[in-house]
N, C-alpha and C. Protein backbone atom coordinates (compact mmCIF):
# COMPACT_ATOMS: atom_id res chain seq x y z
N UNK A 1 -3.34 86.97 125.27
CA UNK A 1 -3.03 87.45 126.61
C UNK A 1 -4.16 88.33 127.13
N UNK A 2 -4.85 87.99 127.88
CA UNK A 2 -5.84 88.66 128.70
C UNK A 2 -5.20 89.70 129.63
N UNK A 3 -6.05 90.71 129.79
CA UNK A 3 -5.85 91.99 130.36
C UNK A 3 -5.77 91.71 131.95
N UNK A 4 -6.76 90.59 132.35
CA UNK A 4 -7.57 90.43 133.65
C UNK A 4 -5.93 89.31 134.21
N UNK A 5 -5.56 88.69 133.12
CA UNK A 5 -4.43 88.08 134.03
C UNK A 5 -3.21 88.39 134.39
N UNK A 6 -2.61 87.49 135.55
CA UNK A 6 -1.46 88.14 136.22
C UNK A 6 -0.46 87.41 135.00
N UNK A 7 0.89 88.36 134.52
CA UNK A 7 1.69 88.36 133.52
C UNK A 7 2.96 88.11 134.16
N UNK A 8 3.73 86.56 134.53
CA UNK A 8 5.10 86.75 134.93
C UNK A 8 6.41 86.75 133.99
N UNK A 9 7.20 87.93 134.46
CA UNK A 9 8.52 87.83 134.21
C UNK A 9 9.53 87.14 134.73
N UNK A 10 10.95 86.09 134.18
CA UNK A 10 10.87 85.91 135.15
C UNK A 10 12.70 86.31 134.30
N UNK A 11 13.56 86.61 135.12
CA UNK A 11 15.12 87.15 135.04
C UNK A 11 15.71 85.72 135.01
N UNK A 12 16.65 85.74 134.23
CA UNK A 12 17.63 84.08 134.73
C UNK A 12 18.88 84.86 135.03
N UNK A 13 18.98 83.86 136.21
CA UNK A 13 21.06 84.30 136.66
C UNK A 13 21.16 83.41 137.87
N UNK A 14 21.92 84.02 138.36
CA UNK A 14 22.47 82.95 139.44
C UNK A 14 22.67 83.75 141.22
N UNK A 15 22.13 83.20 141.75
CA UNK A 15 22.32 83.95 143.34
C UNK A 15 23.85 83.90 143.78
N UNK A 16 24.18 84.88 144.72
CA UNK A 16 25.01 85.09 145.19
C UNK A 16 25.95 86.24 144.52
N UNK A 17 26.50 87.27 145.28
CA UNK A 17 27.68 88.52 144.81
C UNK A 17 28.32 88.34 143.94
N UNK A 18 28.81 86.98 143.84
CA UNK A 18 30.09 86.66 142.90
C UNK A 18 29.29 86.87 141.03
N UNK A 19 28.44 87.00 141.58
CA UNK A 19 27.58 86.76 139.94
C UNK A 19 26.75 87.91 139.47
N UNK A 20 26.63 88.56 140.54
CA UNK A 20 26.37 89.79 140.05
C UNK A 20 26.37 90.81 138.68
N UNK A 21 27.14 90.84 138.79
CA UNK A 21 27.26 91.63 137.55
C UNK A 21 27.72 90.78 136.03
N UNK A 22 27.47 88.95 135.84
CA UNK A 22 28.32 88.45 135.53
C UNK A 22 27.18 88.96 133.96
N UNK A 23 27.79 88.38 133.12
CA UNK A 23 26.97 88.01 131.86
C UNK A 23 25.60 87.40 131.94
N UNK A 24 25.81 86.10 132.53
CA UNK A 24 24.76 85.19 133.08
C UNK A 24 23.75 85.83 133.81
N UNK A 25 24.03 87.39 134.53
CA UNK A 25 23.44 87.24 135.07
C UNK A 25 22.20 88.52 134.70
N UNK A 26 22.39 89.15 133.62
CA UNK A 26 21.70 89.60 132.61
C UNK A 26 20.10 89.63 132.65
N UNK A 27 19.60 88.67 132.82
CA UNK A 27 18.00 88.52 132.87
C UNK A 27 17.77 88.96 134.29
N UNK A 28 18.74 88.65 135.80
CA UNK A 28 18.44 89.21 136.88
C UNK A 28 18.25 91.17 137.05
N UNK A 29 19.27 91.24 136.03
CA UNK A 29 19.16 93.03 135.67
C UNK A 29 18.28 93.61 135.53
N UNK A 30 17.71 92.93 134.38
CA UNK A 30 16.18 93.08 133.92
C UNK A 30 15.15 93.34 134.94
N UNK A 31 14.82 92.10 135.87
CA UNK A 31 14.03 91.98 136.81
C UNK A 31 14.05 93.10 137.30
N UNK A 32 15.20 93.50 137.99
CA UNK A 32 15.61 94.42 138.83
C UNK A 32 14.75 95.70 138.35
N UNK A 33 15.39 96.07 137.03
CA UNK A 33 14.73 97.44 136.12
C UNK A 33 13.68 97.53 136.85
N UNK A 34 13.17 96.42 136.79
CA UNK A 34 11.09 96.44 136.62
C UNK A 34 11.04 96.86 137.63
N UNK A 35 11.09 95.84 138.90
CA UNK A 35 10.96 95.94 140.05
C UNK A 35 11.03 97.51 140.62
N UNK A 36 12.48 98.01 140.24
CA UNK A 36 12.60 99.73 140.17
C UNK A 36 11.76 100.32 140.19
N UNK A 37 11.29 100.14 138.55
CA UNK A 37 10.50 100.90 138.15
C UNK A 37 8.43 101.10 138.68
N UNK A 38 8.53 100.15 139.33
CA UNK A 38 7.33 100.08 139.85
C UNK A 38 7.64 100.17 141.61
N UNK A 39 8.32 100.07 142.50
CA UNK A 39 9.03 101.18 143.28
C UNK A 39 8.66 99.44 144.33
N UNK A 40 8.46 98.33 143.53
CA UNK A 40 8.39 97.14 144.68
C UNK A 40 9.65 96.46 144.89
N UNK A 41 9.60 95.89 146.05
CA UNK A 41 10.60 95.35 146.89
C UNK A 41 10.14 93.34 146.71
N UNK A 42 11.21 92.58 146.61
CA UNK A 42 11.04 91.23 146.41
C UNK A 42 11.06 91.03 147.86
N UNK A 43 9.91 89.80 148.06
CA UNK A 43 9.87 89.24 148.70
C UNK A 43 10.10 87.62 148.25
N UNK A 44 10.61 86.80 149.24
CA UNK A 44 11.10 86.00 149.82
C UNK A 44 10.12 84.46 149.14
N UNK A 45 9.98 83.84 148.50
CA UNK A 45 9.26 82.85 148.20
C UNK A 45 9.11 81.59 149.12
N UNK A 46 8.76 80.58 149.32
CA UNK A 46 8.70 79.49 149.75
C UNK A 46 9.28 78.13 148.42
N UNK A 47 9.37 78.59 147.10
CA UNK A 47 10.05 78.10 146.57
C UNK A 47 10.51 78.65 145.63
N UNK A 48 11.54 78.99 146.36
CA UNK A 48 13.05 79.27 146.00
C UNK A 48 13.67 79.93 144.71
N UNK A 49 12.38 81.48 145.49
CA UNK A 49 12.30 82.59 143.91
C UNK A 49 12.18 83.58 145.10
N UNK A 50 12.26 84.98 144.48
CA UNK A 50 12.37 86.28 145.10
C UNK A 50 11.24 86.75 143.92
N UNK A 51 10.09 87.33 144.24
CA UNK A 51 9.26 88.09 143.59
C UNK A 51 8.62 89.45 144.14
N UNK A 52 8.17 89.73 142.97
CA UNK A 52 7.58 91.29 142.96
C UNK A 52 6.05 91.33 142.62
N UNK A 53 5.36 92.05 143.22
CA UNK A 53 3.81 91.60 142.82
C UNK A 53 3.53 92.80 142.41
N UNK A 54 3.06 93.36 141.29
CA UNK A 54 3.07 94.75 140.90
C UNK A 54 2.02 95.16 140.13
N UNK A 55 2.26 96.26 139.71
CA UNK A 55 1.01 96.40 138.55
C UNK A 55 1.63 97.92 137.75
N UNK A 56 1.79 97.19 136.26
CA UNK A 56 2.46 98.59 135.51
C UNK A 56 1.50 99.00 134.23
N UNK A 57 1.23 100.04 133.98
CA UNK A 57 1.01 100.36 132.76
C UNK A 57 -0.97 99.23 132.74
N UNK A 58 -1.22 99.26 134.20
CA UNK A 58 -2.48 98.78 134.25
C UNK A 58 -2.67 97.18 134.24
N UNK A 59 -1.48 96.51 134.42
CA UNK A 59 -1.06 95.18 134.13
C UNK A 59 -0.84 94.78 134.99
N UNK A 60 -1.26 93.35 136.00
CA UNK A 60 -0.83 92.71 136.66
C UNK A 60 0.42 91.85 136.49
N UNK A 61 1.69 92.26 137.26
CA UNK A 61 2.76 91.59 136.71
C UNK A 61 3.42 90.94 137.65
N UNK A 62 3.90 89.77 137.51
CA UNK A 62 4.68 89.13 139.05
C UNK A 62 6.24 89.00 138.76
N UNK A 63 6.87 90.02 138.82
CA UNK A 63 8.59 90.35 138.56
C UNK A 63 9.51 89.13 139.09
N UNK A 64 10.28 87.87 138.59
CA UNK A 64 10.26 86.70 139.17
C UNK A 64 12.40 86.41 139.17
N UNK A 65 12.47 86.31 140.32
CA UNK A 65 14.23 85.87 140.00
C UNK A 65 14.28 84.54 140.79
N UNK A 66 14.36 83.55 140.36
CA UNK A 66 14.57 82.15 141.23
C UNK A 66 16.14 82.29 141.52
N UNK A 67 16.25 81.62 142.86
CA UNK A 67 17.43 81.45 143.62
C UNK A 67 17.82 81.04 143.82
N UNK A 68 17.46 78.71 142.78
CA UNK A 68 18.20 78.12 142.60
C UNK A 68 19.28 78.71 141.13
N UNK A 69 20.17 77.82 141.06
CA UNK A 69 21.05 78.73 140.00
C UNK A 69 20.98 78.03 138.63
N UNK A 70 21.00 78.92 137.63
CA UNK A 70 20.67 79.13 136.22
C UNK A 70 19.89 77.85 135.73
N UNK A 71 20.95 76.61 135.74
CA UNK A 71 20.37 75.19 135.45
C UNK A 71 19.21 74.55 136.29
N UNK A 72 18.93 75.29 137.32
CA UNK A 72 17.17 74.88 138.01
C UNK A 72 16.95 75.32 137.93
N UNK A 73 16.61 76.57 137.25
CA UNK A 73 15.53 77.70 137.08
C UNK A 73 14.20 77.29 136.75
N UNK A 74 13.74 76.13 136.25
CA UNK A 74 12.75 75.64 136.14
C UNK A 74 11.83 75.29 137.26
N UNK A 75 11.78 74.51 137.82
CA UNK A 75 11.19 74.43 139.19
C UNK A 75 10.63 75.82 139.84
N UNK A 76 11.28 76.65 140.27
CA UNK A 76 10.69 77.81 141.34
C UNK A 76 9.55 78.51 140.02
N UNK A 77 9.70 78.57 138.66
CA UNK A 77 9.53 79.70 137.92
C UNK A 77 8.14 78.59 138.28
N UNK A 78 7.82 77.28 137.55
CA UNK A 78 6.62 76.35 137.62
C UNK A 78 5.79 76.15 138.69
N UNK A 79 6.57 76.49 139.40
CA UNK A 79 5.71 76.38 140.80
C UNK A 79 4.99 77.56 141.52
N UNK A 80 5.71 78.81 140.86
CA UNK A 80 5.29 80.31 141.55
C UNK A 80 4.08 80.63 140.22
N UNK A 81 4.34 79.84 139.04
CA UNK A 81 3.70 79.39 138.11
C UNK A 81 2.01 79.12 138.67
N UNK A 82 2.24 78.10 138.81
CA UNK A 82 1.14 77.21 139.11
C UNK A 82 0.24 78.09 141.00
N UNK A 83 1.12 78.68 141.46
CA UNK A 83 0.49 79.21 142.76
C UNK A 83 -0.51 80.38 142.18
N UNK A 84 0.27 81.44 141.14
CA UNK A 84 -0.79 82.59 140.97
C UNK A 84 -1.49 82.27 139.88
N UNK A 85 -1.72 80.95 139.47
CA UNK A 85 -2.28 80.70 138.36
C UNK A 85 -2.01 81.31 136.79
N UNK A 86 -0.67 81.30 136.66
CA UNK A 86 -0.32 82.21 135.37
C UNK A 86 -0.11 81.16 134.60
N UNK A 87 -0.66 81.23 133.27
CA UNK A 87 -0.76 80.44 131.79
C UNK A 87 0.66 80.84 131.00
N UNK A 88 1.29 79.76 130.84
CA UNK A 88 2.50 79.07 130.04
C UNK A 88 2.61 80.60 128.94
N UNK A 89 1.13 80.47 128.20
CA UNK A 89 1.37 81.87 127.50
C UNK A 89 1.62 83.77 127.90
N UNK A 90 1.25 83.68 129.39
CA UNK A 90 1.48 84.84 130.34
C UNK A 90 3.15 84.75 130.58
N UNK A 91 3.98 84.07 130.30
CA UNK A 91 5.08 84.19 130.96
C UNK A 91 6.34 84.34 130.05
N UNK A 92 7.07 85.55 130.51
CA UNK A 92 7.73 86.02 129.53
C UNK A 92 9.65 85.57 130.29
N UNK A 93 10.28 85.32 129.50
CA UNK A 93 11.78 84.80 130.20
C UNK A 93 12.72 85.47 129.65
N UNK A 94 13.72 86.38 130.23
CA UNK A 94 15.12 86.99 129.72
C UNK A 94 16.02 86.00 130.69
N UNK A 95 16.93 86.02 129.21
CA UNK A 95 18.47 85.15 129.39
C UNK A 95 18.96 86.00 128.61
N UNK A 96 20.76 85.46 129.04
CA UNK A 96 21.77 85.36 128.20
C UNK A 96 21.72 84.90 127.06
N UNK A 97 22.55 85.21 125.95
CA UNK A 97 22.83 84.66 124.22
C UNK A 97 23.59 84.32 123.88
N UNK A 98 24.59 83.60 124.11
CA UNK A 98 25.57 83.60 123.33
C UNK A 98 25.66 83.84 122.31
N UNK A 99 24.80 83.14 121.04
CA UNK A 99 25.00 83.37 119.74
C UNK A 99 24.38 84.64 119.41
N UNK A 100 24.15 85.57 120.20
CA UNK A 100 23.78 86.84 119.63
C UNK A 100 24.95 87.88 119.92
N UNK A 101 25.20 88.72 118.88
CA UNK A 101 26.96 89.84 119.91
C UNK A 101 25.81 90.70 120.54
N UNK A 102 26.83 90.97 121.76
CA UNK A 102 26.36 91.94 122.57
C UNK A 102 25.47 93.08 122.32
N UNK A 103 24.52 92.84 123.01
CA UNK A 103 23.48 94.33 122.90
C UNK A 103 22.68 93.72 122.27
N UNK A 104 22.62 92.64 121.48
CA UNK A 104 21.32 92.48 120.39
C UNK A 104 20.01 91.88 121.07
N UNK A 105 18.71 92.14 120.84
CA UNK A 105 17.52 91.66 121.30
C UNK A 105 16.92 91.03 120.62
N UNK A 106 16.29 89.58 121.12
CA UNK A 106 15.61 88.79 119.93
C UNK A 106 14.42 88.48 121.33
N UNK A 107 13.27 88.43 120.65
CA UNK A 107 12.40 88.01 121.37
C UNK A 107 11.74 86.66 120.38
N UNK A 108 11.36 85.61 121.23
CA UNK A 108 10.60 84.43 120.49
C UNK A 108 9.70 84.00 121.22
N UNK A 109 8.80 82.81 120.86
CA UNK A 109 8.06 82.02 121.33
C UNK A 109 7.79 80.75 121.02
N UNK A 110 7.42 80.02 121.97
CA UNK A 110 7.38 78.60 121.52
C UNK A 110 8.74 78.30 120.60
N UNK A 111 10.25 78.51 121.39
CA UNK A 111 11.38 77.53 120.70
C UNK A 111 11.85 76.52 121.28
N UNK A 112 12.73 75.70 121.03
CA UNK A 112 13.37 74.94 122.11
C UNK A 112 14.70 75.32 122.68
N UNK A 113 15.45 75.05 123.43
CA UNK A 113 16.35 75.73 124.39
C UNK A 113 17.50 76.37 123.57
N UNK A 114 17.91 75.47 122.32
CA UNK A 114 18.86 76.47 121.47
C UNK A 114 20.35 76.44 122.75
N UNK A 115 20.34 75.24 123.14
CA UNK A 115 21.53 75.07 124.62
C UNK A 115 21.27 75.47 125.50
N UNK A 116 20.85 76.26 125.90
CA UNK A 116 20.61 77.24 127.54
C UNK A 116 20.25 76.25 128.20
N UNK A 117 20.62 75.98 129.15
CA UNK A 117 20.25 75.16 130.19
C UNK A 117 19.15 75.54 131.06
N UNK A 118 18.86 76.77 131.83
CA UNK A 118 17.61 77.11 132.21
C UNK A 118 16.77 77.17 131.59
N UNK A 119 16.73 77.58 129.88
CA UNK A 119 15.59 77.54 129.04
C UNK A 119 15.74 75.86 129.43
N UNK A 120 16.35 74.93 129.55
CA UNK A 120 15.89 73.41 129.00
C UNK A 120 14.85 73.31 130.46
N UNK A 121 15.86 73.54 131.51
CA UNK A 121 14.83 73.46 133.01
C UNK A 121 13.78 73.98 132.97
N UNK A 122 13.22 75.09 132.41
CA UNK A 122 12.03 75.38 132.46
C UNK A 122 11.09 74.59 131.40
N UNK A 123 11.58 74.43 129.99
CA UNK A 123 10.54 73.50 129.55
C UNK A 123 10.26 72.54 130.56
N UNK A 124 11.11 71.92 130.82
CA UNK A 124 10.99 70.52 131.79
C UNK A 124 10.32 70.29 132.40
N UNK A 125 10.54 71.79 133.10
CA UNK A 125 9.28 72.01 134.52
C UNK A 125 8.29 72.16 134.28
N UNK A 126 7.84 72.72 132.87
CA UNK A 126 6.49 73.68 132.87
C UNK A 126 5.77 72.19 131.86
N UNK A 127 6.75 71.32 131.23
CA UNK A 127 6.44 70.41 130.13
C UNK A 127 5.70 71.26 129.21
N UNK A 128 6.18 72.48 128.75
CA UNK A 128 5.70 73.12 127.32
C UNK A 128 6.80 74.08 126.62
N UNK A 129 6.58 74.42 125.52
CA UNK A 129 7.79 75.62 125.54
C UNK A 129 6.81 77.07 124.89
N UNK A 130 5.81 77.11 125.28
CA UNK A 130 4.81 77.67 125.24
C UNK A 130 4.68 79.17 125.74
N UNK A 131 5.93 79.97 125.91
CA UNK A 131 6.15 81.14 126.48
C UNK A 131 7.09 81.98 126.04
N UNK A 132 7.02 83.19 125.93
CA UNK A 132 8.08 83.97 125.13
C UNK A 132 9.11 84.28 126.30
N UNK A 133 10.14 84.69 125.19
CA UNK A 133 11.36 85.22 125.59
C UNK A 133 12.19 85.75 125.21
N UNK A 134 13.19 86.65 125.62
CA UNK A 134 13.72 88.00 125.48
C UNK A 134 15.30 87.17 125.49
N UNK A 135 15.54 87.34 124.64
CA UNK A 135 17.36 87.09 124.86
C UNK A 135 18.02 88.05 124.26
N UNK A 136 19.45 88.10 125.19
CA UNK A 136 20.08 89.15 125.28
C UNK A 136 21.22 88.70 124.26
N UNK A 137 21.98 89.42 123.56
CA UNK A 137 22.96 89.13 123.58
C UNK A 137 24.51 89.50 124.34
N UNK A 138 25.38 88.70 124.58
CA UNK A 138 26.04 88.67 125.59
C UNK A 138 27.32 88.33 124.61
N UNK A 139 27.40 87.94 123.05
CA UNK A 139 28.36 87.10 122.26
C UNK A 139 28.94 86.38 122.64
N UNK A 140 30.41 85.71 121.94
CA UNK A 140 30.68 84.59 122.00
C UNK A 140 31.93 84.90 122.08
N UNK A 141 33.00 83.80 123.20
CA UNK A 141 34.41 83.80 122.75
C UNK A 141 35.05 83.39 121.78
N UNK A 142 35.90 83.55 121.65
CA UNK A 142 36.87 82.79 120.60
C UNK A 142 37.05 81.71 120.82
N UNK A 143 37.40 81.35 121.43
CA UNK A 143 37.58 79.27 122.39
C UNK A 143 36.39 78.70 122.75
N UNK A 144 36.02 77.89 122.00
CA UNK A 144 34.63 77.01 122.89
C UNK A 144 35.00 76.79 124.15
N UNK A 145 36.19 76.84 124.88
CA UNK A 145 36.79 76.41 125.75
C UNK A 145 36.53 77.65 126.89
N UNK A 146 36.68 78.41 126.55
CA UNK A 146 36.17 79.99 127.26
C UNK A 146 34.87 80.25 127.23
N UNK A 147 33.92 79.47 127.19
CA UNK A 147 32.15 79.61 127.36
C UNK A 147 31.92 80.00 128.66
N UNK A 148 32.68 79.18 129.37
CA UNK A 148 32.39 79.10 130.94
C UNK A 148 32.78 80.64 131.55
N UNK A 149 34.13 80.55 131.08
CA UNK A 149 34.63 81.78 131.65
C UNK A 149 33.79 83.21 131.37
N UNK A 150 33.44 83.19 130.06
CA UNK A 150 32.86 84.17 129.38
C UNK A 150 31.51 84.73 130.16
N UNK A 151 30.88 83.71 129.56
CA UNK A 151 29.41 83.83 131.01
C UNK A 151 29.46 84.15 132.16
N UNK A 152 30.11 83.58 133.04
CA UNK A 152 30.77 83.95 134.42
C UNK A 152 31.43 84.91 134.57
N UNK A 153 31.53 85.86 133.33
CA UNK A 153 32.87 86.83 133.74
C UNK A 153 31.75 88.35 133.67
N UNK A 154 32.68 88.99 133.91
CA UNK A 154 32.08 90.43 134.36
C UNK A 154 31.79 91.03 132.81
N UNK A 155 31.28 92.00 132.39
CA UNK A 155 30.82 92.72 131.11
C UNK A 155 32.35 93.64 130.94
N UNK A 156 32.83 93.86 129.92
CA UNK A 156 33.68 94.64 129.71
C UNK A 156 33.25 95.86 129.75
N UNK A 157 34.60 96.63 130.39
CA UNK A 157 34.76 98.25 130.27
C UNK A 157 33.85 98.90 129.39
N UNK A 158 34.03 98.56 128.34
CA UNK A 158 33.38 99.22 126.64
C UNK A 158 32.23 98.70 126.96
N UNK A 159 31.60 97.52 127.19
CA UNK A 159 29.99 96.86 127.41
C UNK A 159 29.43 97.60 128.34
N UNK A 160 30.02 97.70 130.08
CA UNK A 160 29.25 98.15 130.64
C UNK A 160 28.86 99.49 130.58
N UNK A 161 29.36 100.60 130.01
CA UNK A 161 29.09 101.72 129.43
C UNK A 161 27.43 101.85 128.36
N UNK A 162 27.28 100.58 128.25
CA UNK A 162 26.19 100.43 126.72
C UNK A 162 24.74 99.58 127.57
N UNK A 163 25.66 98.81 128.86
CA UNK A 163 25.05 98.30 129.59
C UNK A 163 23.26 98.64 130.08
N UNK A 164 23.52 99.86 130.83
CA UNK A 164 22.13 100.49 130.94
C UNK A 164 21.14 100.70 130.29
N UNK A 165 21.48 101.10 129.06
CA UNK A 165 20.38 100.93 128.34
C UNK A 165 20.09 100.34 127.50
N UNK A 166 20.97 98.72 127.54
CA UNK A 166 20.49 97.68 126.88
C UNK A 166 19.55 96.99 128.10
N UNK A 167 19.44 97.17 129.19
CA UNK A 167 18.44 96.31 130.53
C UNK A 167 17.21 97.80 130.32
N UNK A 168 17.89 98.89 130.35
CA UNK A 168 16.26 99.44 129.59
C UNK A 168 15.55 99.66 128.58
N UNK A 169 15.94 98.53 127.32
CA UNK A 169 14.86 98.46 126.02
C UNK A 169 14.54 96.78 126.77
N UNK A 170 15.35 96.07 127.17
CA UNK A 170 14.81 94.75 127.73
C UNK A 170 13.22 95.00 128.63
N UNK A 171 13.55 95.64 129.87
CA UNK A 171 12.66 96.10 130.22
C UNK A 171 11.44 96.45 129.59
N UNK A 172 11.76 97.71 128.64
CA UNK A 172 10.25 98.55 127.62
C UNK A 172 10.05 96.76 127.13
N UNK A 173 10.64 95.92 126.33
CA UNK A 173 10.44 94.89 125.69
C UNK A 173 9.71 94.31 126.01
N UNK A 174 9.53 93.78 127.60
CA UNK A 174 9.26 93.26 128.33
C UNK A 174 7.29 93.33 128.43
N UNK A 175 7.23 94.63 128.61
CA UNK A 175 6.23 95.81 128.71
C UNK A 175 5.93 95.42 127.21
N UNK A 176 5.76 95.49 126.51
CA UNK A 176 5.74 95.58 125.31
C UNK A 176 4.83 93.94 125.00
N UNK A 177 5.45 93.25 125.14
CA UNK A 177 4.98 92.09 125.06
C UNK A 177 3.83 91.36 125.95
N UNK A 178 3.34 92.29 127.31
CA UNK A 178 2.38 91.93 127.79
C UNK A 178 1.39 92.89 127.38
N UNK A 179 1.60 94.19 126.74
CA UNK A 179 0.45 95.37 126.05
C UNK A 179 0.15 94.37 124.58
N UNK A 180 0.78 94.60 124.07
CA UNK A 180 1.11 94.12 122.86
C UNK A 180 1.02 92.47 121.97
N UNK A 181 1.62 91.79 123.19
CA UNK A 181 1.44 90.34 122.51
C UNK A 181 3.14 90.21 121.71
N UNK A 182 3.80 89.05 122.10
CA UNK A 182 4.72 88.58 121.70
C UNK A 182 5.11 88.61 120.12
N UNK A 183 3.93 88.51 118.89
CA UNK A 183 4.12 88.33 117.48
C UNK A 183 4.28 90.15 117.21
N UNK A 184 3.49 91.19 117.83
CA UNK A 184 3.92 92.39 117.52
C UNK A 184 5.37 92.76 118.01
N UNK A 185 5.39 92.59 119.31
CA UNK A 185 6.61 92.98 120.00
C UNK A 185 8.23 92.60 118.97
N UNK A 186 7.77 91.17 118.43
CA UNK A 186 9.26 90.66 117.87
C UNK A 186 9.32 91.64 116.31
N UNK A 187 8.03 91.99 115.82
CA UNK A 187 7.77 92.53 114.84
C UNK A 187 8.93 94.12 115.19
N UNK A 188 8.89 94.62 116.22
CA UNK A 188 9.45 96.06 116.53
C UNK A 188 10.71 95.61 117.12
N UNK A 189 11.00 94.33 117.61
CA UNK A 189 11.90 95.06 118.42
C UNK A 189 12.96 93.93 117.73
N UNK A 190 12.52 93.18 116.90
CA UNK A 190 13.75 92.20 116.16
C UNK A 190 14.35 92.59 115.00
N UNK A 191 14.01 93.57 114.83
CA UNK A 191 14.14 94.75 113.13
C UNK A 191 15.09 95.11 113.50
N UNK A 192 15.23 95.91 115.32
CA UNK A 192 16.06 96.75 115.82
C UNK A 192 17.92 95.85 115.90
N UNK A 193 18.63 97.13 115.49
CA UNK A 193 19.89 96.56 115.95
C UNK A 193 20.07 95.61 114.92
């Protein structure tokens, strides 16, 4: 990872209120943090992403939430991709986990989707799997039958309390992995928890 290049993040979730706060929508949190934290405002894409053009910790970073929903996330991320010229290896992705319980952080690189459907859209789009990523954990129901619901549903009482400052080690993580490089970052932050 070069110093001189622009580094995108990009949040997965789903547009619209109703999703807000859902499970799914977890990687949009993230974004958000950043965005915060570097005091920028998203603007409006031409395909069909909301970004942040920033610079943290001396880093060119492009803070990325696409606004087709979860299962196209591929497309806007490849294409806002390909506009600022950012390399497959510059681009870092937070999702949801199911198979991780709540709160846990795994960062990887180069896997294959492991089910996620936006992880599959973005290989698709980008045709590599050539980029790290931050997954959250969000756990699992008891009913395979309750996946849907689960994801879609709001964070519990007891979660959202723990909430905040699981979207701010995502965040440092985040940071971490464009100072740092993806093989150190998982080194510190996959030990954790």
């Amino acid at each position: 990872m070069s110093t001189d290049s622009v580094h995108m993040v990009a949040g997965l979730g789903n547009p619209g209120k109703n999703y807000h706060r859902t499970r799914h929508n977890v990687g949009f949190m993230v974004a958000d943090r950043l965005a915060q934290r570097c005091g920028g405002t998203y603007t409006k894409s031409r395909y069909n992403a909301e970004f942040v053009k920033t610079v943290l910790n001396k880093r060119k970073i492009l803070v990325v939430k696409p606004c087709s929903y979860m299962n196209r996330s591929g497309q806007p991320i490849a294409s806002l991709a390909a506009y600022f010229k950012i390399q497959s290896a510059d681009l870092i992705v937070v999702h949801d986990d199911l198979d991780l319980p709540f709160g846990r952080i795994r960062i990887s690189k180069d896997r294959g989707h492991g089910g996620h459907n936006g992880i599959r859209s973005i290989i698709e789009a980008l045709g590599t799997r050539d980029f790290s990523r931050i997954r959250i954990g969000v756990g699992r129901p008891g009913a395979p039958s309750d996946v849907t619901g689960h994801v879609l549903g709001d964070f519990s009482k007891g979660e959202a309390v723990e909430l905040d400052d699981i979207i701010d080690r995502c965040a440092d993580a985040c940071i971490d992995i464009i100072k740092n490089g993806p093989v150190d970052s998982m080194n510190t932050y996959n030990r954790q928890s």
